[in-house]
N, C-alpha and C. Protein backbone atom coordinates (compact mmCIF):
# COMPACT_ATOMS: atom_id res chain seq x y z
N UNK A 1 22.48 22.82 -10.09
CA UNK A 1 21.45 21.83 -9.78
C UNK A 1 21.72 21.31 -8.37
N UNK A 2 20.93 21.22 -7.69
CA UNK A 2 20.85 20.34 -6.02
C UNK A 2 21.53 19.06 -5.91
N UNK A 3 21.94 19.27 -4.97
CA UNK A 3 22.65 17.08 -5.18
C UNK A 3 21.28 16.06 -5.18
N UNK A 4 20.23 16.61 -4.75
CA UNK A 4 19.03 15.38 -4.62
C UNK A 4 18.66 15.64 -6.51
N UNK A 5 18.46 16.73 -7.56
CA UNK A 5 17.66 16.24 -8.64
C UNK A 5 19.44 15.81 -9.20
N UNK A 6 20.68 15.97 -8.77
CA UNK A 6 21.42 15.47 -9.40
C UNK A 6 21.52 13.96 -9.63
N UNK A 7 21.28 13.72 -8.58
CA UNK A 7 21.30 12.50 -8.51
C UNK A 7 20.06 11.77 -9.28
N UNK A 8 18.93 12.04 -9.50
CA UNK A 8 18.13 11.96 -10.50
C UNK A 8 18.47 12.10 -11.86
N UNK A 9 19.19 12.96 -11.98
CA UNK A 9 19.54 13.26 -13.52
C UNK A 9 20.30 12.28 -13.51
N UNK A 10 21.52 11.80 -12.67
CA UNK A 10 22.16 10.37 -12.74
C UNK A 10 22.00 8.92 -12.74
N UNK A 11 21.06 9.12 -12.10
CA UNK A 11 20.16 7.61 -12.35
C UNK A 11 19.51 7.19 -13.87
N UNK A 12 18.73 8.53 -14.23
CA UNK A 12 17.94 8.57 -15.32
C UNK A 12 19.27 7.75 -16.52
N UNK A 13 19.97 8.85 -16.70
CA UNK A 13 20.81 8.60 -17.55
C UNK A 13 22.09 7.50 -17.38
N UNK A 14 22.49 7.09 -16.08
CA UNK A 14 22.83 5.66 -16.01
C UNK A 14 21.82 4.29 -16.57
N UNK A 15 20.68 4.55 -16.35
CA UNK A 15 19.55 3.30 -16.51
C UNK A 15 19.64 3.73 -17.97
N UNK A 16 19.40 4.30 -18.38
CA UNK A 16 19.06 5.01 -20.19
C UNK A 16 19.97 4.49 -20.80
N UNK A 17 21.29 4.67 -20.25
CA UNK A 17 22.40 4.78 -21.67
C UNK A 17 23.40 2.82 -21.12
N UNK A 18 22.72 2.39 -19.77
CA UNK A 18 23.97 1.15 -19.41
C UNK A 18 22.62 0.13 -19.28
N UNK A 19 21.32 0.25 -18.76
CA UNK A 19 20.40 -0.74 -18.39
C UNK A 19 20.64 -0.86 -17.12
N UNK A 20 22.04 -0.17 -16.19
CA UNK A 20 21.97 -0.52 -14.71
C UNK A 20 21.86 0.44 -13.50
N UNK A 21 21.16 -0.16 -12.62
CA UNK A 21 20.73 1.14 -11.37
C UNK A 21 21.99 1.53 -10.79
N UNK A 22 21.61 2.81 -11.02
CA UNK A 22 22.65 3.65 -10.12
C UNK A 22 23.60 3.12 -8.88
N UNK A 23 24.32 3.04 -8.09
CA UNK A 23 24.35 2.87 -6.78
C UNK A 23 24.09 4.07 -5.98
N UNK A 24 23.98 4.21 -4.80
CA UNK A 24 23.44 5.04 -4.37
C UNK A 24 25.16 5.97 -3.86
N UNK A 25 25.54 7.30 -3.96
CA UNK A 25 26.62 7.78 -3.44
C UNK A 25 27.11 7.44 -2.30
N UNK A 26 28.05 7.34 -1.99
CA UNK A 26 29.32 6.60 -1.08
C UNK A 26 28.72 7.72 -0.05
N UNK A 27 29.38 9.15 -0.08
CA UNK A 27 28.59 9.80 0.59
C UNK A 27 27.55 10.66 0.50
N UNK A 28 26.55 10.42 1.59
CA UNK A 28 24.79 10.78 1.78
C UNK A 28 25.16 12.70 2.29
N UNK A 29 24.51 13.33 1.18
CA UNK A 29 24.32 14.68 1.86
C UNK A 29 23.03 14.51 3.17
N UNK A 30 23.38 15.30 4.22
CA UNK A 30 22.10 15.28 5.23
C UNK A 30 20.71 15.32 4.14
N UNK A 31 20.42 15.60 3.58
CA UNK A 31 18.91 15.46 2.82
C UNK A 31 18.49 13.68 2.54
N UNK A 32 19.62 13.01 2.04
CA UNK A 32 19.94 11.71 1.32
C UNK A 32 19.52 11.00 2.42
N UNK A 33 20.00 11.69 3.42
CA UNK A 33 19.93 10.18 4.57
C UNK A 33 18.73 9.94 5.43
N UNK A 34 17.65 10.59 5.23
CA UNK A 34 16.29 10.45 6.25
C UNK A 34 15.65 9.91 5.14
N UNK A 35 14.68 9.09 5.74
CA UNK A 35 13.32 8.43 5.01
C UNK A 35 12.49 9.13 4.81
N UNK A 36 11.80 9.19 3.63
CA UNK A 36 10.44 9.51 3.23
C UNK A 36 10.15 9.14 1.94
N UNK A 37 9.42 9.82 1.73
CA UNK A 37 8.00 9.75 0.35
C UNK A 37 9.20 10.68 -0.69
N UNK A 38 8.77 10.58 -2.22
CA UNK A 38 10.03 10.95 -3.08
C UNK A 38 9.16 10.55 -4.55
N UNK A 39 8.85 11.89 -5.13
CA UNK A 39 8.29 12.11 -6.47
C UNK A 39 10.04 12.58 -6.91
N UNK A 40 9.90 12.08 -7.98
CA UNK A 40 10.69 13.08 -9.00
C UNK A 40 10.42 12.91 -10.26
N UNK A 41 10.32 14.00 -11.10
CA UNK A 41 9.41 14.63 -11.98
C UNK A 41 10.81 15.12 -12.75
N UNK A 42 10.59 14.43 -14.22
CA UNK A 42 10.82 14.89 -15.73
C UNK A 42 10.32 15.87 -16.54
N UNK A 43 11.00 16.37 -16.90
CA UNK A 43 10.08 17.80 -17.67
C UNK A 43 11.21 18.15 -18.94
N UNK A 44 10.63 18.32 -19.98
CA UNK A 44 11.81 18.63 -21.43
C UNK A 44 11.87 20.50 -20.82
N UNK A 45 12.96 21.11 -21.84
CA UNK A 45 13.44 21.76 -21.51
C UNK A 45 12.13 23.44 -21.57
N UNK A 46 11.16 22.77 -22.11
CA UNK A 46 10.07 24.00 -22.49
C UNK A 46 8.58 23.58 -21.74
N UNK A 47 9.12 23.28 -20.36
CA UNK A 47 8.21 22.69 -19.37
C UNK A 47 7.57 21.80 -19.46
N UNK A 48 7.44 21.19 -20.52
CA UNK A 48 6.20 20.04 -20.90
C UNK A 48 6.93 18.85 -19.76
N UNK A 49 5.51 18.19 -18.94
CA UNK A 49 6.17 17.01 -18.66
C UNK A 49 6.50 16.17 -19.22
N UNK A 50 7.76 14.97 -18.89
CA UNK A 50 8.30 13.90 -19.29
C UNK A 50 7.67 12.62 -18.68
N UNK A 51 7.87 12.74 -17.59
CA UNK A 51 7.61 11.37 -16.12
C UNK A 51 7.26 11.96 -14.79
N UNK A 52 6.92 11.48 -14.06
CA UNK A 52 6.81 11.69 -13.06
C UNK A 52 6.15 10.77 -12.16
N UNK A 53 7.16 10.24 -11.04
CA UNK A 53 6.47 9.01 -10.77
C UNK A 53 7.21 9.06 -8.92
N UNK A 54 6.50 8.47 -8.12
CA UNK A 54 6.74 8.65 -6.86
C UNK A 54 6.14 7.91 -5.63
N UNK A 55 6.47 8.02 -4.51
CA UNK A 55 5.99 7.45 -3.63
C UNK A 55 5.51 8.40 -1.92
N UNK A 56 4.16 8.11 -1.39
CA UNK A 56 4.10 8.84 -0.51
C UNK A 56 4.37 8.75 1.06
N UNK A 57 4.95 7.64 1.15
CA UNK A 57 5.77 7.06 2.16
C UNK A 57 6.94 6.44 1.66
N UNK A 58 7.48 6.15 2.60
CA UNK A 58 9.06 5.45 2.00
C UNK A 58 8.92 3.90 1.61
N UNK A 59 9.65 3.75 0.31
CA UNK A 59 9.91 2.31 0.59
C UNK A 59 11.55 1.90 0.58
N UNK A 60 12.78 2.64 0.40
CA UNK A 60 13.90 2.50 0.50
C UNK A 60 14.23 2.88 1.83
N UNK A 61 15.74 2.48 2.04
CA UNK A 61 16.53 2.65 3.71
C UNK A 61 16.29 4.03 3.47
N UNK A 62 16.57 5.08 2.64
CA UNK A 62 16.94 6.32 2.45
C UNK A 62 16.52 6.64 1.30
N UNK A 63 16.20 8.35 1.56
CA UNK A 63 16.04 9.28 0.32
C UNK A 63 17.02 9.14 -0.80
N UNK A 64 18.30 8.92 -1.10
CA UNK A 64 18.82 8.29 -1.66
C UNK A 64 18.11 7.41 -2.55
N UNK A 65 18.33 6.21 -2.33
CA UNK A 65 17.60 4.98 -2.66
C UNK A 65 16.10 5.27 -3.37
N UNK A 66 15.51 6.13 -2.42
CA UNK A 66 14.24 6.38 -2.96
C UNK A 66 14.05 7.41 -4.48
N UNK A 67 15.32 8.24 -4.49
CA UNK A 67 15.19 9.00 -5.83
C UNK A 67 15.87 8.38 -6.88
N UNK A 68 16.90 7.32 -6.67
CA UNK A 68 17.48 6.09 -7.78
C UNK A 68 16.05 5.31 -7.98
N UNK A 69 15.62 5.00 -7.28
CA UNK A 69 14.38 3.86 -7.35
C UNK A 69 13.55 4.65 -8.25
N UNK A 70 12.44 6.09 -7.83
CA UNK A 70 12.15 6.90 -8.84
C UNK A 70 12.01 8.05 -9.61
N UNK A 71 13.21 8.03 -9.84
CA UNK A 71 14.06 8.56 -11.03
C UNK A 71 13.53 7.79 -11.97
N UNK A 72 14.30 6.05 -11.93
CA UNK A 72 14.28 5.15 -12.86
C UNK A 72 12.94 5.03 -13.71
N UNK A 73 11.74 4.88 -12.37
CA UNK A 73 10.59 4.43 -13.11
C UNK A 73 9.93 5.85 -13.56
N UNK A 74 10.52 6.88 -13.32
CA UNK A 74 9.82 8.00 -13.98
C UNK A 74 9.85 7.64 -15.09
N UNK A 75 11.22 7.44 -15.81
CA UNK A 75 11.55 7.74 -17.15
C UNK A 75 11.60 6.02 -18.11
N UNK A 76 10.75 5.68 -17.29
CA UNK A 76 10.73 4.49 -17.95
C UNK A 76 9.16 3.32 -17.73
N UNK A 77 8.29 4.04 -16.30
CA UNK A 77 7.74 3.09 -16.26
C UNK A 77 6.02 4.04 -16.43
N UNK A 78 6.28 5.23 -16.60
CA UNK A 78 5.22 6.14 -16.13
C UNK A 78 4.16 6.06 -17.37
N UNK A 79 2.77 5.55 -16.99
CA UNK A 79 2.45 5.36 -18.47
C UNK A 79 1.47 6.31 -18.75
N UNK A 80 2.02 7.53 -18.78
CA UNK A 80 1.70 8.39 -19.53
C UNK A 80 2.46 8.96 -20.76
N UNK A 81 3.49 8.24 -20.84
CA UNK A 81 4.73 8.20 -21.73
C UNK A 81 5.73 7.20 -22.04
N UNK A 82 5.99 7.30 -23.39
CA UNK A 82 7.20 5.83 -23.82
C UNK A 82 8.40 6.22 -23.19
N UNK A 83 9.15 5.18 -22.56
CA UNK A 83 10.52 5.43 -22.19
C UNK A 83 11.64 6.46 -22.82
N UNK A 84 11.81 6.87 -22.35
CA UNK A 84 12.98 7.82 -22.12
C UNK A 84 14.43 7.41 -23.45
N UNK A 85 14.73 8.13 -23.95
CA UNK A 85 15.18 7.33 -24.69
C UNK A 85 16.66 8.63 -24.49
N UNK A 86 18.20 7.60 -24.79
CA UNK A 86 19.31 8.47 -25.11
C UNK A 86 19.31 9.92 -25.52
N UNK A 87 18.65 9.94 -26.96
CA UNK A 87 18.90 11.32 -27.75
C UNK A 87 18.17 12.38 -26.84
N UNK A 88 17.50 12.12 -25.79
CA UNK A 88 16.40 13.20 -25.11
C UNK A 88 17.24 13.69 -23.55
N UNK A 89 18.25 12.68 -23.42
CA UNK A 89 18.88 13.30 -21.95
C UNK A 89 19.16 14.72 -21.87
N UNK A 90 19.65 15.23 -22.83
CA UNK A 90 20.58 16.49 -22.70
C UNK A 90 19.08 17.54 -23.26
N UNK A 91 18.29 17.43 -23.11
CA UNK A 91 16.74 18.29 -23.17
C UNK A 91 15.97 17.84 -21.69
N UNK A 92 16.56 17.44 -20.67
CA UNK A 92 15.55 16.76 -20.27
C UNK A 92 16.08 17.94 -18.31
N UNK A 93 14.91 18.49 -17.85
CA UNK A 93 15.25 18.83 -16.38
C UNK A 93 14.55 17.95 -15.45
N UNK A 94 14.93 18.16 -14.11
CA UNK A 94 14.65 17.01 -13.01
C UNK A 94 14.14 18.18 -12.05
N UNK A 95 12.95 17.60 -11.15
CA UNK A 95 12.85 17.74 -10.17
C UNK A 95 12.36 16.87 -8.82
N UNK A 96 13.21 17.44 -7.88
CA UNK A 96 12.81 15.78 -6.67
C UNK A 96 11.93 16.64 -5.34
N UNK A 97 10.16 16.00 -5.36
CA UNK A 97 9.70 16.51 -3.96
C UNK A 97 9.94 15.42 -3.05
N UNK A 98 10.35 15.89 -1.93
CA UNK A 98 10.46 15.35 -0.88
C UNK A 98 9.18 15.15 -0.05
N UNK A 99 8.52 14.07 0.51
CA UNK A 99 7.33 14.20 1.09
C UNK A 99 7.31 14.44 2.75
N UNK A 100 6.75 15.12 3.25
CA UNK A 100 6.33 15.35 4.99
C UNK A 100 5.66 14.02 4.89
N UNK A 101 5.90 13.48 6.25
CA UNK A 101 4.20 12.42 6.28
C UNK A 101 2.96 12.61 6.31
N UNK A 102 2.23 11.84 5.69
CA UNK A 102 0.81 12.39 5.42
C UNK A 102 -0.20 12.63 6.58
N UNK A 103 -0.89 13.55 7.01
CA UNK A 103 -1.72 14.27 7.97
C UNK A 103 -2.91 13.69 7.62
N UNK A 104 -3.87 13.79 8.14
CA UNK A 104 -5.01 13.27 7.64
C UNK A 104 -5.79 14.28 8.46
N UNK A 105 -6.77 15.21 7.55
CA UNK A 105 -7.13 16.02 7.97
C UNK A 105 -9.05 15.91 7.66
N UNK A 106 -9.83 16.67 8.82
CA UNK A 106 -10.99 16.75 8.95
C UNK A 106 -12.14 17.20 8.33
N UNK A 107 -11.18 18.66 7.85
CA UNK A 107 -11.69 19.73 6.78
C UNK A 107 -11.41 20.16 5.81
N UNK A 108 -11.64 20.36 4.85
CA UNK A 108 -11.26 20.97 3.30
C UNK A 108 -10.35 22.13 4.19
N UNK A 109 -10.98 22.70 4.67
CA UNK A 109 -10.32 24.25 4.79
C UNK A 109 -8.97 24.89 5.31
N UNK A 110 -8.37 23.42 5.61
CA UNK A 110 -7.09 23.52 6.27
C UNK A 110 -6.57 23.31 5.00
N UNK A 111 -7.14 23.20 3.59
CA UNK A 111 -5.96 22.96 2.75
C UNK A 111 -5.50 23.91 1.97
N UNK A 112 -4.54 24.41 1.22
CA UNK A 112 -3.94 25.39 0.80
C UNK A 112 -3.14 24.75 -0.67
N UNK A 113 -3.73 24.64 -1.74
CA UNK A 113 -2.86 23.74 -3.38
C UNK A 113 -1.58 24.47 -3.57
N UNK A 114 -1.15 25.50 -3.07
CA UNK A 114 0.36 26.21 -2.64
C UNK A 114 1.20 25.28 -1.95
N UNK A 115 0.39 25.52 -0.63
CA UNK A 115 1.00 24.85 0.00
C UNK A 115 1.47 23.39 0.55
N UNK A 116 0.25 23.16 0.60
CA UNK A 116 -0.21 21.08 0.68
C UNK A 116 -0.47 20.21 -0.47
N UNK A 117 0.18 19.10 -0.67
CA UNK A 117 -0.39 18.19 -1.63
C UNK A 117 -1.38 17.25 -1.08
N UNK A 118 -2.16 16.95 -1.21
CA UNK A 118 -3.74 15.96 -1.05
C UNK A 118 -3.55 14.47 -1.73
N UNK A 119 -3.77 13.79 -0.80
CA UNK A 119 -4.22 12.51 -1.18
C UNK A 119 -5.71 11.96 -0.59
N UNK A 120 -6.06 11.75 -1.40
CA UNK A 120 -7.54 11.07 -1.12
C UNK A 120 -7.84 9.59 -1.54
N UNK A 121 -8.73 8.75 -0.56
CA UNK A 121 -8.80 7.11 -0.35
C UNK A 121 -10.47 7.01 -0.01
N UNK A 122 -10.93 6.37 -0.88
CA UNK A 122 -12.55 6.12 -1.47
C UNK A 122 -12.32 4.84 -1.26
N UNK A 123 -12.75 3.30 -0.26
CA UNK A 123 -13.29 1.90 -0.89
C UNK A 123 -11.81 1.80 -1.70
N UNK A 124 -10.62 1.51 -1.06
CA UNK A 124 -9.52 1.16 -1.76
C UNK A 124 -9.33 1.97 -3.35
N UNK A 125 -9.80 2.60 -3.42
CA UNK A 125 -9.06 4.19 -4.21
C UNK A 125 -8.19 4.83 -3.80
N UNK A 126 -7.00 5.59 -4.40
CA UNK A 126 -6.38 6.18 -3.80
C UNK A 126 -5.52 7.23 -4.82
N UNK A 127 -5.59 8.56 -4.61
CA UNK A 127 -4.99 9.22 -5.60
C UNK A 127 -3.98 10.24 -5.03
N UNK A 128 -3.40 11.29 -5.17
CA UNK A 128 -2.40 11.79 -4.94
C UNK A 128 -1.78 12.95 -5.97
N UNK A 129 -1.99 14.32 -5.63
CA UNK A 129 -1.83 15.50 -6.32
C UNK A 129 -0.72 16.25 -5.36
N UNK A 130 0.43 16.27 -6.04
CA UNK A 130 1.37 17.41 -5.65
C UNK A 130 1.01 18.73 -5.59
N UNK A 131 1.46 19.52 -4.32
CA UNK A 131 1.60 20.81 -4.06
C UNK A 131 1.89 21.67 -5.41
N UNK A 132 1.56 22.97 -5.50
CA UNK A 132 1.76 24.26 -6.14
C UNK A 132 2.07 23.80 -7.63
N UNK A 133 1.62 23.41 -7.82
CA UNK A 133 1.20 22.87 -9.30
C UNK A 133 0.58 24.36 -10.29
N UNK A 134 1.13 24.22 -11.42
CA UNK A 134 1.33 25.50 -12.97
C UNK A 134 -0.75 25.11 -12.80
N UNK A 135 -1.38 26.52 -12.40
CA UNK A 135 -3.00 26.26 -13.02
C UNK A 135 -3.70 25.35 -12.09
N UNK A 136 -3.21 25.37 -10.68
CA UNK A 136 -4.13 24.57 -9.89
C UNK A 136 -3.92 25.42 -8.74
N UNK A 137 -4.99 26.35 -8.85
CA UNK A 137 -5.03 27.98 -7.64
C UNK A 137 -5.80 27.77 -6.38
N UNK A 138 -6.98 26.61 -6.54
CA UNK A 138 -8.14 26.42 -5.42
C UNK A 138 -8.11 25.08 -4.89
N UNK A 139 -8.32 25.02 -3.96
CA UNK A 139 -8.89 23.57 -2.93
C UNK A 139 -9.89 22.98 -3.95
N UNK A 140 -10.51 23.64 -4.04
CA UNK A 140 -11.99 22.79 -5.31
C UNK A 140 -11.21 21.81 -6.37
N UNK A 141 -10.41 22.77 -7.86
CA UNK A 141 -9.72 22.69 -8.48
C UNK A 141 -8.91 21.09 -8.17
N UNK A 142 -7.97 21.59 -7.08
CA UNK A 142 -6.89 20.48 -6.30
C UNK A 142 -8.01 19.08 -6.36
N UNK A 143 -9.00 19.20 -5.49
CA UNK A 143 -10.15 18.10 -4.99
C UNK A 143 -10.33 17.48 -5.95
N UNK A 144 -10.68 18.25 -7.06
CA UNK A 144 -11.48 17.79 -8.46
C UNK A 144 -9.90 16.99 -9.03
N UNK A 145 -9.23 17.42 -9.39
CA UNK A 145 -8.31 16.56 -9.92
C UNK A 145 -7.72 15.49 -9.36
N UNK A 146 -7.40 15.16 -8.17
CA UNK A 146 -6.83 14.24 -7.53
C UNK A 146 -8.34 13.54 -7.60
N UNK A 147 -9.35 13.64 -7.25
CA UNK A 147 -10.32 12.59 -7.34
C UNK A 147 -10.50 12.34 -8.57
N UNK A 148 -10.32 12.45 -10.20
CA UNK A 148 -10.71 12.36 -10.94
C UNK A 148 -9.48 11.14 -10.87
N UNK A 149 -8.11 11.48 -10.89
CA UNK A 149 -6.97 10.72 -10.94
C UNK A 149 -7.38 9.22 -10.36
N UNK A 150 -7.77 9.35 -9.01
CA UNK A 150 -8.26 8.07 -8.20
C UNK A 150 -9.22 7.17 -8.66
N UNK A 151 -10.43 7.82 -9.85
CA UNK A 151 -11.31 7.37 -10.41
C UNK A 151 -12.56 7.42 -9.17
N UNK A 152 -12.63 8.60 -8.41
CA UNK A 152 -13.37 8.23 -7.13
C UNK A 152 -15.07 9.83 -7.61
N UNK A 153 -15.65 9.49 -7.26
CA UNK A 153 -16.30 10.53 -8.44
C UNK A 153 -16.71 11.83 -7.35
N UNK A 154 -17.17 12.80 -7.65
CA UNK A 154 -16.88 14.15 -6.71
C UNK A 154 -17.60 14.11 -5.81
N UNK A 155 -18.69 13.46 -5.99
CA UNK A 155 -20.20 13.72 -5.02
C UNK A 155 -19.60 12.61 -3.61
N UNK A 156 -18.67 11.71 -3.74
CA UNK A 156 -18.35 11.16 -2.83
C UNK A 156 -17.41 11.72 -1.63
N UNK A 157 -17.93 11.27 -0.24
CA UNK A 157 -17.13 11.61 0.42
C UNK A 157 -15.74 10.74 0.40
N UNK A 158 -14.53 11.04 1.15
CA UNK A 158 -13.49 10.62 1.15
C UNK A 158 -12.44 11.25 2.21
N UNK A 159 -11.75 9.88 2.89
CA UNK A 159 -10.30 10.43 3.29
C UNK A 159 -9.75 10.82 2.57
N UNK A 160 -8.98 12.39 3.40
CA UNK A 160 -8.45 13.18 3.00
C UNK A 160 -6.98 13.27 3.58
N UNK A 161 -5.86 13.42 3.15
CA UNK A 161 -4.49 13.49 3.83
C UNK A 161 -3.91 14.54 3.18
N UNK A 162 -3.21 15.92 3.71
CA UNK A 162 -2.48 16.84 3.21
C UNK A 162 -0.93 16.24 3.69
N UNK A 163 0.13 17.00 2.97
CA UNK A 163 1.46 16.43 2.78
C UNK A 163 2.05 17.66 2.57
N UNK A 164 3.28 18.09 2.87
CA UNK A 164 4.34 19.24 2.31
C UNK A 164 5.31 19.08 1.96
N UNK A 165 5.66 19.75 1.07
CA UNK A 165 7.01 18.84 0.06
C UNK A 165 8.20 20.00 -0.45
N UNK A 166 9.28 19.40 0.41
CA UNK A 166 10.65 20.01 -0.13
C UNK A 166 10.96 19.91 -1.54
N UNK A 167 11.30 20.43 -1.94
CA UNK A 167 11.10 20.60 -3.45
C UNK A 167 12.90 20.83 -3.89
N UNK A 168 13.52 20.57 -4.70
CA UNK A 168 14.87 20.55 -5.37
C UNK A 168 14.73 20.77 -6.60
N UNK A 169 15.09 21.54 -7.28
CA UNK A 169 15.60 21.30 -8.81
C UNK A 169 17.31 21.63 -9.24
């Protein structure tokens, strides 16, 4: 496993099994120590998601900080699911995207659901679909779901921002 979803898997299961946040490691691998944006994503051991919860700019000093921060609320605050519970750690895999800063782009056609993750902003809406996603092959596809997420409806136009994301498991 990578030291960035390790450290996820350590947080998770420090907050799970003590109630207390991680500290962040004494020492920062070069990945740990630059700022950015930081999904990390729960998944049981037969792919189904668990959590997944994130941010697309930074709000910690460091990547570090930012995958203790969510790690935690993956597995505990994501409400698409009840908290995380002890008996499920040892079933449970991690993965941490790292975010590029967001681009804000002109045209659909520069986007690539491989390659770019999309965020789109309607009248204070705002939604956000990760890159290369299991069954999401087209720009259309990508569009349609992140706007559905935002609650922003299709026929509308909208800022558009692509993102690229280092990926760890």
């Amino acid at each position: 496993m990578h030291p960035l979803a390790e450290l996820a898997r350590k947080a998770v299961e420090e907050f799970t099994t003590t109630g207390r946040i991680l500290p962040p490691p004494q020492e920062l691998t070069p990945e740990m120590r630059d700022r950015a944006g930081v999904f990390v994503c729960l998944k049981k051991k037969n792919g189904e998601l668990r959590g997944c919860i994130g941010t697309f700019m930074p709000c910690c000093r460091n990547v570090a900080e930012e995958i203790i921060r969510n790690a935690v609320a993956a597995s505990r605050e994501d409400p698409r699911f009840f908290p995380v519970e002890a008996a499920e750690l040892s079933d449970l895999t991690y993965s941490v995207d790292v975010l590029s800063p967001p681009e804000r782009i002109e045209s659909v056609e520069v986007l690539d659901p491989k390659r770019y993750g999309v965020i789109v902003e309607h009248r204070g809406l705002r939604g956000l679909l990760l890159p290369d996603l299991e069954g999401v092959d087209t720009v259309e596809e990508q569009l349609r779901i992140v706007k559905m997420k935002a609650g922003i409806s299709m026929a509308e136009d909208c800022i558009v921002h692509r993102f690229e994301v280092e990926r760890y498991c």
